[in-house]
C-alpha atoms as a PDB file:
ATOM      1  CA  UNK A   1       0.000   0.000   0.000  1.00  0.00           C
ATOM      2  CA  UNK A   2       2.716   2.310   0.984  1.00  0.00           C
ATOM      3  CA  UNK A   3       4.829   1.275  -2.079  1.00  0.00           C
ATOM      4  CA  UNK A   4       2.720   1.484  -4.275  1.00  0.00           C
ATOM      5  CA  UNK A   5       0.892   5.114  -3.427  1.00  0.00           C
ATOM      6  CA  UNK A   6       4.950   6.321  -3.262  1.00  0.00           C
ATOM      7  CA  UNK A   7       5.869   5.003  -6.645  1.00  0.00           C
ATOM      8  CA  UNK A   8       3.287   7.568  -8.019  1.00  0.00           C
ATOM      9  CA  UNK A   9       4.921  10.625  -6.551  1.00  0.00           C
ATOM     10  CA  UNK A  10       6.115  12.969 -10.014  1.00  0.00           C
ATOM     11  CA  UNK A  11       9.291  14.241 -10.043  1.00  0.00           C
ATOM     12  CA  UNK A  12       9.235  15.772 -13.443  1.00  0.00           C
ATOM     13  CA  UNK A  13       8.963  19.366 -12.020  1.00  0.00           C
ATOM     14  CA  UNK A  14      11.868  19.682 -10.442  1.00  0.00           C
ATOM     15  CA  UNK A  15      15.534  20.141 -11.112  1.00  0.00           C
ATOM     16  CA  UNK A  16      16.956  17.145  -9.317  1.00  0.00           C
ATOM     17  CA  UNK A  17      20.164  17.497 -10.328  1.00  0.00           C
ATOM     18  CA  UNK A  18      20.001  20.789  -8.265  1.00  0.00           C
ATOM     19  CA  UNK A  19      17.878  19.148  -4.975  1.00  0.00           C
ATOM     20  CA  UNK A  20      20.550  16.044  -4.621  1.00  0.00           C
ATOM     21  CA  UNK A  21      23.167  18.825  -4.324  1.00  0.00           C
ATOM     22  CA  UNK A  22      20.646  20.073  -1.003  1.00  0.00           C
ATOM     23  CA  UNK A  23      21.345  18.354   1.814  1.00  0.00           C
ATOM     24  CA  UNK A  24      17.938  19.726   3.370  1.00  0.00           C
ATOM     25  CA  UNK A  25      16.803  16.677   1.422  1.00  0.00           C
ATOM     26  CA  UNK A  26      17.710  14.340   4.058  1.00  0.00           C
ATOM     27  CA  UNK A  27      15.506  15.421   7.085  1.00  0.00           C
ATOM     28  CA  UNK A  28      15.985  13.899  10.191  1.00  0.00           C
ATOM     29  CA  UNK A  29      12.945  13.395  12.495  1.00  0.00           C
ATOM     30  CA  UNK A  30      13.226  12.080  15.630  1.00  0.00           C
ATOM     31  CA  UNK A  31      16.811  10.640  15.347  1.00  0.00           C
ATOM     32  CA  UNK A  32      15.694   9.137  11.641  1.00  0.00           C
ATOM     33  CA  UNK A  33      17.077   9.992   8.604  1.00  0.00           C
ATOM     34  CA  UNK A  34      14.693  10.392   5.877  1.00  0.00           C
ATOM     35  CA  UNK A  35      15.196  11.127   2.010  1.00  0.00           C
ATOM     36  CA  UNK A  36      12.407  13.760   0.628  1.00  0.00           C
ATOM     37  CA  UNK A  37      13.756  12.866  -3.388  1.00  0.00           C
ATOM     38  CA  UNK A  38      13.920   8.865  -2.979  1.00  0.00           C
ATOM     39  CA  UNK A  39      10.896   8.570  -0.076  1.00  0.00           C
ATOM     40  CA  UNK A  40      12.236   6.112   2.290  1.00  0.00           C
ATOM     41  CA  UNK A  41      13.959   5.963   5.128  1.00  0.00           C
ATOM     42  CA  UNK A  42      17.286   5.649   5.936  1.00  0.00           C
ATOM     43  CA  UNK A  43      18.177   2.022   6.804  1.00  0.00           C
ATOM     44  CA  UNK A  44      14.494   1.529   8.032  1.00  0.00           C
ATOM     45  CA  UNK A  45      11.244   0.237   5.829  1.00  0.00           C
ATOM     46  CA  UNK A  46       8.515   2.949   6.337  1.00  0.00           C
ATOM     47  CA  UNK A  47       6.200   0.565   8.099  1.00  0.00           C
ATOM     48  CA  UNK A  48       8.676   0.076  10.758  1.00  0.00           C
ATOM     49  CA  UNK A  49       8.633   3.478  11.362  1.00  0.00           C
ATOM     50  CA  UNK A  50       4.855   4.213  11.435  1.00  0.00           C
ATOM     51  CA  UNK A  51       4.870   1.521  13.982  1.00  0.00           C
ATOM     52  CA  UNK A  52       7.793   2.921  16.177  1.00  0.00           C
ATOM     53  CA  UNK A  53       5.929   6.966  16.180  1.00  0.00           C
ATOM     54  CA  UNK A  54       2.223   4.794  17.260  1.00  0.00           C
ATOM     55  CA  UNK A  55       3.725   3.445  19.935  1.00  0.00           C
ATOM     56  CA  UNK A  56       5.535   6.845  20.809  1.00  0.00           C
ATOM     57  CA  UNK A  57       2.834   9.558  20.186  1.00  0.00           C
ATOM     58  CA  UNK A  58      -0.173   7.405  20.575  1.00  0.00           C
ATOM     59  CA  UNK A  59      -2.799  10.285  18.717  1.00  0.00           C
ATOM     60  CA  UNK A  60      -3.066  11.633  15.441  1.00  0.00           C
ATOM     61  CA  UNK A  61      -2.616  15.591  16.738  1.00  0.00           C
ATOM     62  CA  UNK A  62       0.797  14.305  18.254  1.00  0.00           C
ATOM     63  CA  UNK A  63       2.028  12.909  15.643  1.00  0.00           C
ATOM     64  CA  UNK A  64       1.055  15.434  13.140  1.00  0.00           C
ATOM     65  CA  UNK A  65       2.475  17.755  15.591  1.00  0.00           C
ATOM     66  CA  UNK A  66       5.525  16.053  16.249  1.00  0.00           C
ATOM     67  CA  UNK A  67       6.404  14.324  12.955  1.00  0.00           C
ATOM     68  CA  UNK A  68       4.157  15.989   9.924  1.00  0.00           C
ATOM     69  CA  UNK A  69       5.059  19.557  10.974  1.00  0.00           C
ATOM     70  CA  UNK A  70       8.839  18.782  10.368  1.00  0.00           C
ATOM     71  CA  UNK A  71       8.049  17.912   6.440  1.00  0.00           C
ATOM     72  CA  UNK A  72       7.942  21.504   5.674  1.00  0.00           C
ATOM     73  CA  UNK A  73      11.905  21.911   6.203  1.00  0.00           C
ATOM     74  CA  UNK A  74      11.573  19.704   2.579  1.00  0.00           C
ATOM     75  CA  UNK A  75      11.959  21.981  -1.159  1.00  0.00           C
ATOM     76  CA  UNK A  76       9.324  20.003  -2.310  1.00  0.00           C
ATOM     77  CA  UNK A  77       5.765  19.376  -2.519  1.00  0.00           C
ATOM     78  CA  UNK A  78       5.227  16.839   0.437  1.00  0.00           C
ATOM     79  CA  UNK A  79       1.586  16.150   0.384  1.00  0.00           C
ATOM     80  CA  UNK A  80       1.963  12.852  -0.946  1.00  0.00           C
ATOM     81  CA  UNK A  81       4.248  11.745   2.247  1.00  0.00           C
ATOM     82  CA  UNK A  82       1.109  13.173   4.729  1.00  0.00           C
ATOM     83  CA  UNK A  83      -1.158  11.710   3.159  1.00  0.00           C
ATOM     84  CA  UNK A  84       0.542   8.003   2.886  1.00  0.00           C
ATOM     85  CA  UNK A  85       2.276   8.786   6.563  1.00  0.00           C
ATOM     86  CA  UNK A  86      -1.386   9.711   8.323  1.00  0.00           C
ATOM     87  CA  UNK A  87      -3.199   6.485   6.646  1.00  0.00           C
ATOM     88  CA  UNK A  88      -0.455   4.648   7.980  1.00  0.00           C
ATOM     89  CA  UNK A  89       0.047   5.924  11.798  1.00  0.00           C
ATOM     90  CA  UNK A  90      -3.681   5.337  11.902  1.00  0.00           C
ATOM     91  CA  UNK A  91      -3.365   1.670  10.959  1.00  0.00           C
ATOM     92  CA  UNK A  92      -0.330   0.662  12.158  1.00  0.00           C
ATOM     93  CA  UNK A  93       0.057  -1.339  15.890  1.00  0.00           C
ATOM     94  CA  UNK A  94       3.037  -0.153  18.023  1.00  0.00           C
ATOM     95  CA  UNK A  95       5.708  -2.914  18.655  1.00  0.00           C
ATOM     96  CA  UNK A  96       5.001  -6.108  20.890  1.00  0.00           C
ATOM     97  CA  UNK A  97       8.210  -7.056  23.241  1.00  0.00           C
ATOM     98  CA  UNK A  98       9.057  -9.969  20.342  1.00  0.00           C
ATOM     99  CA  UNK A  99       9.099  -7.549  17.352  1.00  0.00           C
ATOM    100  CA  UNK A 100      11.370  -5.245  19.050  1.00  0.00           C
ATOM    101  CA  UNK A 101      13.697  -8.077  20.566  1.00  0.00           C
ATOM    102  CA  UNK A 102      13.686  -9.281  16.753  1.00  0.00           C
ATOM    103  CA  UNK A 103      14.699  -5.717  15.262  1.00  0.00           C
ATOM    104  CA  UNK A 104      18.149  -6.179  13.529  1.00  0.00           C
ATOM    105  CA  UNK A 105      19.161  -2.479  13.839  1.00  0.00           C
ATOM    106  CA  UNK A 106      20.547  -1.891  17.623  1.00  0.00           C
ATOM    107  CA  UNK A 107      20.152   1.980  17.301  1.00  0.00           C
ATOM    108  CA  UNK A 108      16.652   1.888  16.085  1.00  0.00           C
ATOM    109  CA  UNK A 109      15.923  -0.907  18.583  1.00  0.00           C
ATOM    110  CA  UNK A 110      16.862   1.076  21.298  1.00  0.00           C
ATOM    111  CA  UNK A 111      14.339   3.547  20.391  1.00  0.00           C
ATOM    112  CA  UNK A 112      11.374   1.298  20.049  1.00  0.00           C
ATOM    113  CA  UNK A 113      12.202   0.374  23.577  1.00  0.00           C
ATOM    114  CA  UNK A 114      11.745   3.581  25.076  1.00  0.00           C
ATOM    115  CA  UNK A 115       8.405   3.365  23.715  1.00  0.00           C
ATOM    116  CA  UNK A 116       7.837  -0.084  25.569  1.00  0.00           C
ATOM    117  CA  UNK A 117       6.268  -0.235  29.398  1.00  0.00           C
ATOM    118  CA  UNK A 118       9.685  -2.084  30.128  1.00  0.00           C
ATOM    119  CA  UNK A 119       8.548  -2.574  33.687  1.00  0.00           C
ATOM    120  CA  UNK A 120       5.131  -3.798  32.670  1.00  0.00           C
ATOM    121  CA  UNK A 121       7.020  -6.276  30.154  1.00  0.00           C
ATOM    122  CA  UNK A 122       9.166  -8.030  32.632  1.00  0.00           C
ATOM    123  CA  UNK A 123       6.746  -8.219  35.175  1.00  0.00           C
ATOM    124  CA  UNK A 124       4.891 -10.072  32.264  1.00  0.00           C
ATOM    125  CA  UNK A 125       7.554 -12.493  31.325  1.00  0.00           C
ATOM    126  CA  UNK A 126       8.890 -12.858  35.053  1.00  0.00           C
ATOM    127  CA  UNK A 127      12.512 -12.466  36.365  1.00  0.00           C
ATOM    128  CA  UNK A 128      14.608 -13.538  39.267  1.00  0.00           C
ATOM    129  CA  UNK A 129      16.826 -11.117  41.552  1.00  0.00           C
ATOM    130  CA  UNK A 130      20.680 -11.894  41.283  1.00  0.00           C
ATOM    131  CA  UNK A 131      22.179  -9.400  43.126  1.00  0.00           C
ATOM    132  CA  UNK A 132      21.556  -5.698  45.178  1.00  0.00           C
ATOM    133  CA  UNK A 133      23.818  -2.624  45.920  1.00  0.00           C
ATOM    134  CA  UNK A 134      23.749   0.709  46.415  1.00  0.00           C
ATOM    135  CA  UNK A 135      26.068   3.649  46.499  1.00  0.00           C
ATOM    136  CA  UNK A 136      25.198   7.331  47.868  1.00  0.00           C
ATOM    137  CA  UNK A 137      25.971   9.981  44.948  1.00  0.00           C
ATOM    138  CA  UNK A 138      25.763  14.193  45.019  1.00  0.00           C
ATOM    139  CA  UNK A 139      24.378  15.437  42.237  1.00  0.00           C
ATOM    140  CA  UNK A 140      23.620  18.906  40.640  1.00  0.00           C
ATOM    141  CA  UNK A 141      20.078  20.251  40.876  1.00  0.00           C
ATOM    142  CA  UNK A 142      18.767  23.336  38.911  1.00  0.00           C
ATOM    143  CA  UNK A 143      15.637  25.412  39.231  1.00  0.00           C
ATOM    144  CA  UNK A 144      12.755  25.209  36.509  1.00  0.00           C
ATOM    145  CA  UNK A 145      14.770  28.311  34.969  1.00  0.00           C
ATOM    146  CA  UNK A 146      18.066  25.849  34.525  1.00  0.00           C
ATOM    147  CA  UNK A 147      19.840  27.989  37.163  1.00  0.00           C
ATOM    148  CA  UNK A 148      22.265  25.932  39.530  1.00  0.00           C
ATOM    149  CA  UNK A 149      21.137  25.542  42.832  1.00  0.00           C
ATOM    150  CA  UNK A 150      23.644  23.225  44.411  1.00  0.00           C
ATOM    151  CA  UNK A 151      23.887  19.484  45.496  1.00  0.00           C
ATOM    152  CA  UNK A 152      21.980  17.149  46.332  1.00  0.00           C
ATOM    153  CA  UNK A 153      22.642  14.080  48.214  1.00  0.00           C
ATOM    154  CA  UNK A 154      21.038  10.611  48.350  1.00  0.00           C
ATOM    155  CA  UNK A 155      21.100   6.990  47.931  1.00  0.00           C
ATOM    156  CA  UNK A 156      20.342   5.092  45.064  1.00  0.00           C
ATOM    157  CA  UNK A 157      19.600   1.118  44.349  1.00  0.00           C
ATOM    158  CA  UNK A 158      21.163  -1.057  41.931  1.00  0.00           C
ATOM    159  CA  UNK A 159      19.460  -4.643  41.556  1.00  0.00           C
ATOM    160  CA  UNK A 160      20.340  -7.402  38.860  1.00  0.00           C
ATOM    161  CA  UNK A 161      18.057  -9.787  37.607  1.00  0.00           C
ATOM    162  CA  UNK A 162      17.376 -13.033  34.951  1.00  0.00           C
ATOM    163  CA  UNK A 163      14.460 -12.347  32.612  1.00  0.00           C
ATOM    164  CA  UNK A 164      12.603 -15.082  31.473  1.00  0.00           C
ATOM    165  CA  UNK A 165      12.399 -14.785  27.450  1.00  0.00           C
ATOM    166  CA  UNK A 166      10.820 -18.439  27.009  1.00  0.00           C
ATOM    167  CA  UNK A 167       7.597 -16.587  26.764  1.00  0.00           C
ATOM    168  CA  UNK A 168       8.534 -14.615  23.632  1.00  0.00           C
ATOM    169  CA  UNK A 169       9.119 -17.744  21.196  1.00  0.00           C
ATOM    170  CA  UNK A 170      12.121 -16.047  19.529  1.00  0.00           C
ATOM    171  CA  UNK A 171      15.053 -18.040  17.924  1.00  0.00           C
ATOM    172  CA  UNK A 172      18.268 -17.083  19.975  1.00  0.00           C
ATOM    173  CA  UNK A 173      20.418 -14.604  18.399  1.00  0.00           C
ATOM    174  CA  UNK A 174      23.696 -13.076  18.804  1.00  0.00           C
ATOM    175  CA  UNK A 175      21.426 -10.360  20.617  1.00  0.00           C
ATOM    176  CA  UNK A 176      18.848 -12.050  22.208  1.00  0.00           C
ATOM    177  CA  UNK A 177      19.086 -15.312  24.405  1.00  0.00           C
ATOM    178  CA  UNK A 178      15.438 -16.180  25.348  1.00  0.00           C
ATOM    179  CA  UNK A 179      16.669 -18.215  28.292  1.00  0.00           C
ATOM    180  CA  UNK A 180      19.525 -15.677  29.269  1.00  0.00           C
ATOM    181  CA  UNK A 181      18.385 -12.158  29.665  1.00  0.00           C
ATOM    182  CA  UNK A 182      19.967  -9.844  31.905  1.00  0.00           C
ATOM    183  CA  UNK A 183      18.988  -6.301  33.035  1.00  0.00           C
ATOM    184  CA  UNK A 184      19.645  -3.904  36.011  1.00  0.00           C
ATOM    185  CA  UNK A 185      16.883  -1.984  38.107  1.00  0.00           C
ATOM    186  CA  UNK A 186      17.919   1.393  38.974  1.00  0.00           C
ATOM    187  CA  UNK A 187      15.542   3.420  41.551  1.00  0.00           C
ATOM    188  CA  UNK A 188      15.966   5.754  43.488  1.00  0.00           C
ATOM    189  CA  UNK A 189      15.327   5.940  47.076  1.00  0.00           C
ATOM    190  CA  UNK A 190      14.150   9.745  47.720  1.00  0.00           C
ATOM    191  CA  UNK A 191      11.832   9.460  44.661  1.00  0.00           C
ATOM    192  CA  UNK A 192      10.563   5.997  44.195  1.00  0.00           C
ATOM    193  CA  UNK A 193      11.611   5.654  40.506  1.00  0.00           C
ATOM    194  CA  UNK A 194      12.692   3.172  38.391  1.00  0.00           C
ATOM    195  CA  UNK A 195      14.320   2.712  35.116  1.00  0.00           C
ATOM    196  CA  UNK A 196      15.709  -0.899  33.662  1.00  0.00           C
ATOM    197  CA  UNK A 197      18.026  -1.608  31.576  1.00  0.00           C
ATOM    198  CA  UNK A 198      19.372  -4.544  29.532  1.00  0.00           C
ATOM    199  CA  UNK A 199      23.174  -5.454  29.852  1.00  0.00           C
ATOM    200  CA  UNK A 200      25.200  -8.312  29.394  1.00  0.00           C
ATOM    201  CA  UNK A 201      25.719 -11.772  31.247  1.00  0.00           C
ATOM    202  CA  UNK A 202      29.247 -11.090  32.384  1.00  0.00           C
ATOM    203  CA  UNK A 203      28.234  -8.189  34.630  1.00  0.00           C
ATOM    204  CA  UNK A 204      25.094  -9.718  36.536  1.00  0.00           C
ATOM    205  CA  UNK A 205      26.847 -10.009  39.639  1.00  0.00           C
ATOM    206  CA  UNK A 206      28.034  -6.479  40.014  1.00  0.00           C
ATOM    207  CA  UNK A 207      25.337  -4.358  39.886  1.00  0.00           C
ATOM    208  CA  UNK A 208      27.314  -1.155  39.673  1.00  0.00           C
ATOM    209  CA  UNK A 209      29.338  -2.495  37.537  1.00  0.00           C
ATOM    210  CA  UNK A 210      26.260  -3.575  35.137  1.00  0.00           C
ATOM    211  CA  UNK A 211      24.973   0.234  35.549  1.00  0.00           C
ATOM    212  CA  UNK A 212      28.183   1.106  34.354  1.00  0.00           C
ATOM    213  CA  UNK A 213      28.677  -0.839  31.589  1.00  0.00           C
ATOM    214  CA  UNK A 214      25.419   0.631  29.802  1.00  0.00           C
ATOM    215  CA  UNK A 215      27.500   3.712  29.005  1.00  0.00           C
ATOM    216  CA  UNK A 216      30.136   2.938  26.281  1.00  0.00           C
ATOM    217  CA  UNK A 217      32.396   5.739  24.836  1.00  0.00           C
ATOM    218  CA  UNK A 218      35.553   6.042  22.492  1.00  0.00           C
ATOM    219  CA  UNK A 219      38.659   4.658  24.948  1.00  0.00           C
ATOM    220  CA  UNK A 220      40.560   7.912  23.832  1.00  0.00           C
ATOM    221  CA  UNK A 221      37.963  10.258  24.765  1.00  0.00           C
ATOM    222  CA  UNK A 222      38.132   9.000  29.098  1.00  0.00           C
ATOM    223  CA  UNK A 223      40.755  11.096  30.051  1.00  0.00           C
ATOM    224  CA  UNK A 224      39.449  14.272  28.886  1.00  0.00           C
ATOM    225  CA  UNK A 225      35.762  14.025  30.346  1.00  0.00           C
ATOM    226  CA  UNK A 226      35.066  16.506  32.477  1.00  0.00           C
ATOM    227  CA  UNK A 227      31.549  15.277  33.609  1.00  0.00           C
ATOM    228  CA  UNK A 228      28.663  13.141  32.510  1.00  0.00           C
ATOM    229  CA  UNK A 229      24.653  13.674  32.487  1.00  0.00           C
ATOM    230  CA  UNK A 230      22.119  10.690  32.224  1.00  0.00           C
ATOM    231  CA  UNK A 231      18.710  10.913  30.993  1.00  0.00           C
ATOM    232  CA  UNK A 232      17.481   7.308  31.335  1.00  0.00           C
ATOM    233  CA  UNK A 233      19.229   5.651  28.325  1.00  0.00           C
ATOM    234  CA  UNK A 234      20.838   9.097  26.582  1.00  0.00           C
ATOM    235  CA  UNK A 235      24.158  10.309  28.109  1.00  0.00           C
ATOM    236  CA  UNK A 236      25.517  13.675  27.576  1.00  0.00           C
ATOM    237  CA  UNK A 237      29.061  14.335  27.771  1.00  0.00           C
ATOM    238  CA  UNK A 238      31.472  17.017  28.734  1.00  0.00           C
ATOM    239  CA  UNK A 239      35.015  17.014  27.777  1.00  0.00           C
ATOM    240  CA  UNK A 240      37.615  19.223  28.972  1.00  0.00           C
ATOM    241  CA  UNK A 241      38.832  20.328  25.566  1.00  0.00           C
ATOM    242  CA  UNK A 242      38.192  18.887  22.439  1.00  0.00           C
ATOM    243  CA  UNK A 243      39.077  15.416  20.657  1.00  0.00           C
ATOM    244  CA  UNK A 244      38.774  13.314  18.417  1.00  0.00           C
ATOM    245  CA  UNK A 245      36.925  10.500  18.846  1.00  0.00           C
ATOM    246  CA  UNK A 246      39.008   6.768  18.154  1.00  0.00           C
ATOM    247  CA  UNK A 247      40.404   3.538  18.710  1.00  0.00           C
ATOM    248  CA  UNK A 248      37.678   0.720  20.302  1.00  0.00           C
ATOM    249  CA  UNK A 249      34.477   1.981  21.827  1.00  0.00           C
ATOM    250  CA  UNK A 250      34.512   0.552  25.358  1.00  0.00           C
ATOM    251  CA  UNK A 251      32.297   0.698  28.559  1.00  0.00           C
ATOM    252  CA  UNK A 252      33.238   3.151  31.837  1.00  0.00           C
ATOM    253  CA  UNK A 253      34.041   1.028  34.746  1.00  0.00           C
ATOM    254  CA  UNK A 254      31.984   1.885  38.130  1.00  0.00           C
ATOM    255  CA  UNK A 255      35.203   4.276  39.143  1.00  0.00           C
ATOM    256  CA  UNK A 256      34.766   6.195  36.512  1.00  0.00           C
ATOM    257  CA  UNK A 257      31.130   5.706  36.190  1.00  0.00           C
ATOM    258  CA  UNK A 258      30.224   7.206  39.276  1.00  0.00           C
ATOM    259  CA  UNK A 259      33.101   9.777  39.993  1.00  0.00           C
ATOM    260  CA  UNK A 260      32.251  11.416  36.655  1.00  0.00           C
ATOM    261  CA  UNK A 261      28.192  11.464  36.651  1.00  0.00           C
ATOM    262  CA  UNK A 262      26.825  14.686  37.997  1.00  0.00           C
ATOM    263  CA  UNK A 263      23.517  14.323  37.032  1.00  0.00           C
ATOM    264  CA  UNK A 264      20.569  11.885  36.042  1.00  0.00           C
ATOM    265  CA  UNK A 265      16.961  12.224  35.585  1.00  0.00           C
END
């Protein structure tokens, strides 16, 4: 359906020799690269998408706020893409926890997760603790203006646990181990929250070593961080002067981990 309403899209009016040369062609929408001359996606089949932004924005005024909106940036007449994008967010069925586990592109996967209840889903599938610790940490706070208004102090939780993938009926994968899932629980104790996150066999017995290990960064680049700041699964980072990023991408230890993040949310 989506092919086919694409395929009749006419170029003939414009000078495409002069729009390839625009690199406003390529919009990127929510971290996804799309290609206003050729109509698809970069690395991504349109339906895939469609079903990522349901699951994210849920209504039709979000999404058209959200995601439609954006196609204006394009030099072209973009009707065609509303028109085949709407029809499709209305149809389309966000991701189930086996269609995301079964998504081949690990950047793109880790966005579909966001969009997942992942506390709801392992509740679902059941899990067994491994291992708890904790650690007290300072971090910044700022006012609703962004102005610094100190340090705060408290405690939070680190807990390790086995998921139980059996459920999902996926063949094992390089990625996925249906009888071998891992992930930490992070929550805080002032607050009550929670946030989970998958990580790898080797560090289930260390939970702050696991927490650590979810944040992976050019080895070059350690030295010269100044501080970091979490946001659930996005990490910024601040370097003391600039490099250049190379040599093997590797994860922070729970030293460095913790003695470098000043803030999380």
């Amino acid at each position: 359906m989506l092919k086919d309403k694409r395929e009749k899209f006419d170029y003939s009016g414009f000078d495409m020799e002069s729009i390839n040369k625009n690199s406003i062609i390529n919009l990127v929408i929510d971290n996804i690269t799309f290609n206003g001359v050729t109509g698809v996606f970069s690395n991504l089949e349109t339906d895939q998408v469609l079903k990522y932004w349901k699951g994210k924005f849920r209504n039709m005024n979000a999404f058209k706020r959200e995601v439609i909106s954006k196609l204006d940036e394009l030099p072209l007449d973009t009707e065609v893409y509303t028109d085949i994008w709407c029809e499709g967010f209305e149809l389309a069925e966000e991701f189930t926890y086996r269609e995301a586990f079964e998504l081949e592109n690990e950047s793109f996967r880790g966005q579909v997760f966001q969009t997942i209840d992942i506390v709801d889903m392992i509740n679902n599938l059941g899990k067994t603790k491994i291992k708890v610790d904790g650690i007290k940490v300072k971090r910044k706070i700022f006012d609703i203006n962004g102005e610094f208004q100190g340090y705060k102090e408290y405690d939070n939780v680190y807990e390790t646990y086995e998921v139980d993938g059996t459920n999902l009926g996926i063949v094992e994968t390089d990625f996925f181990k249906p009888e071998g899932m891992f992930a930490v629980r992070c929550w805080c104790t002032s607050t009550n929250e929670e946030h989970w996150i998958w990580i790898e066999e080797k560090y289930k017995n260390d939970p702050l070593e696991a927490i650590a290990s979810t944040f992976r960064i050019h080895e070059n680049l350690i030295p010269h961080i100044s501080e970091l700041k979490r946001q659930g699964d996005v990490m910024l980072v601040e370097l003391k002067e600039d490099v250049e990023p190379s040599g093997e991408v590797v994860p922070l230890t729970k030293a460095q981990y913790f003695d470098l993040l000043t803030m999380e949310t």
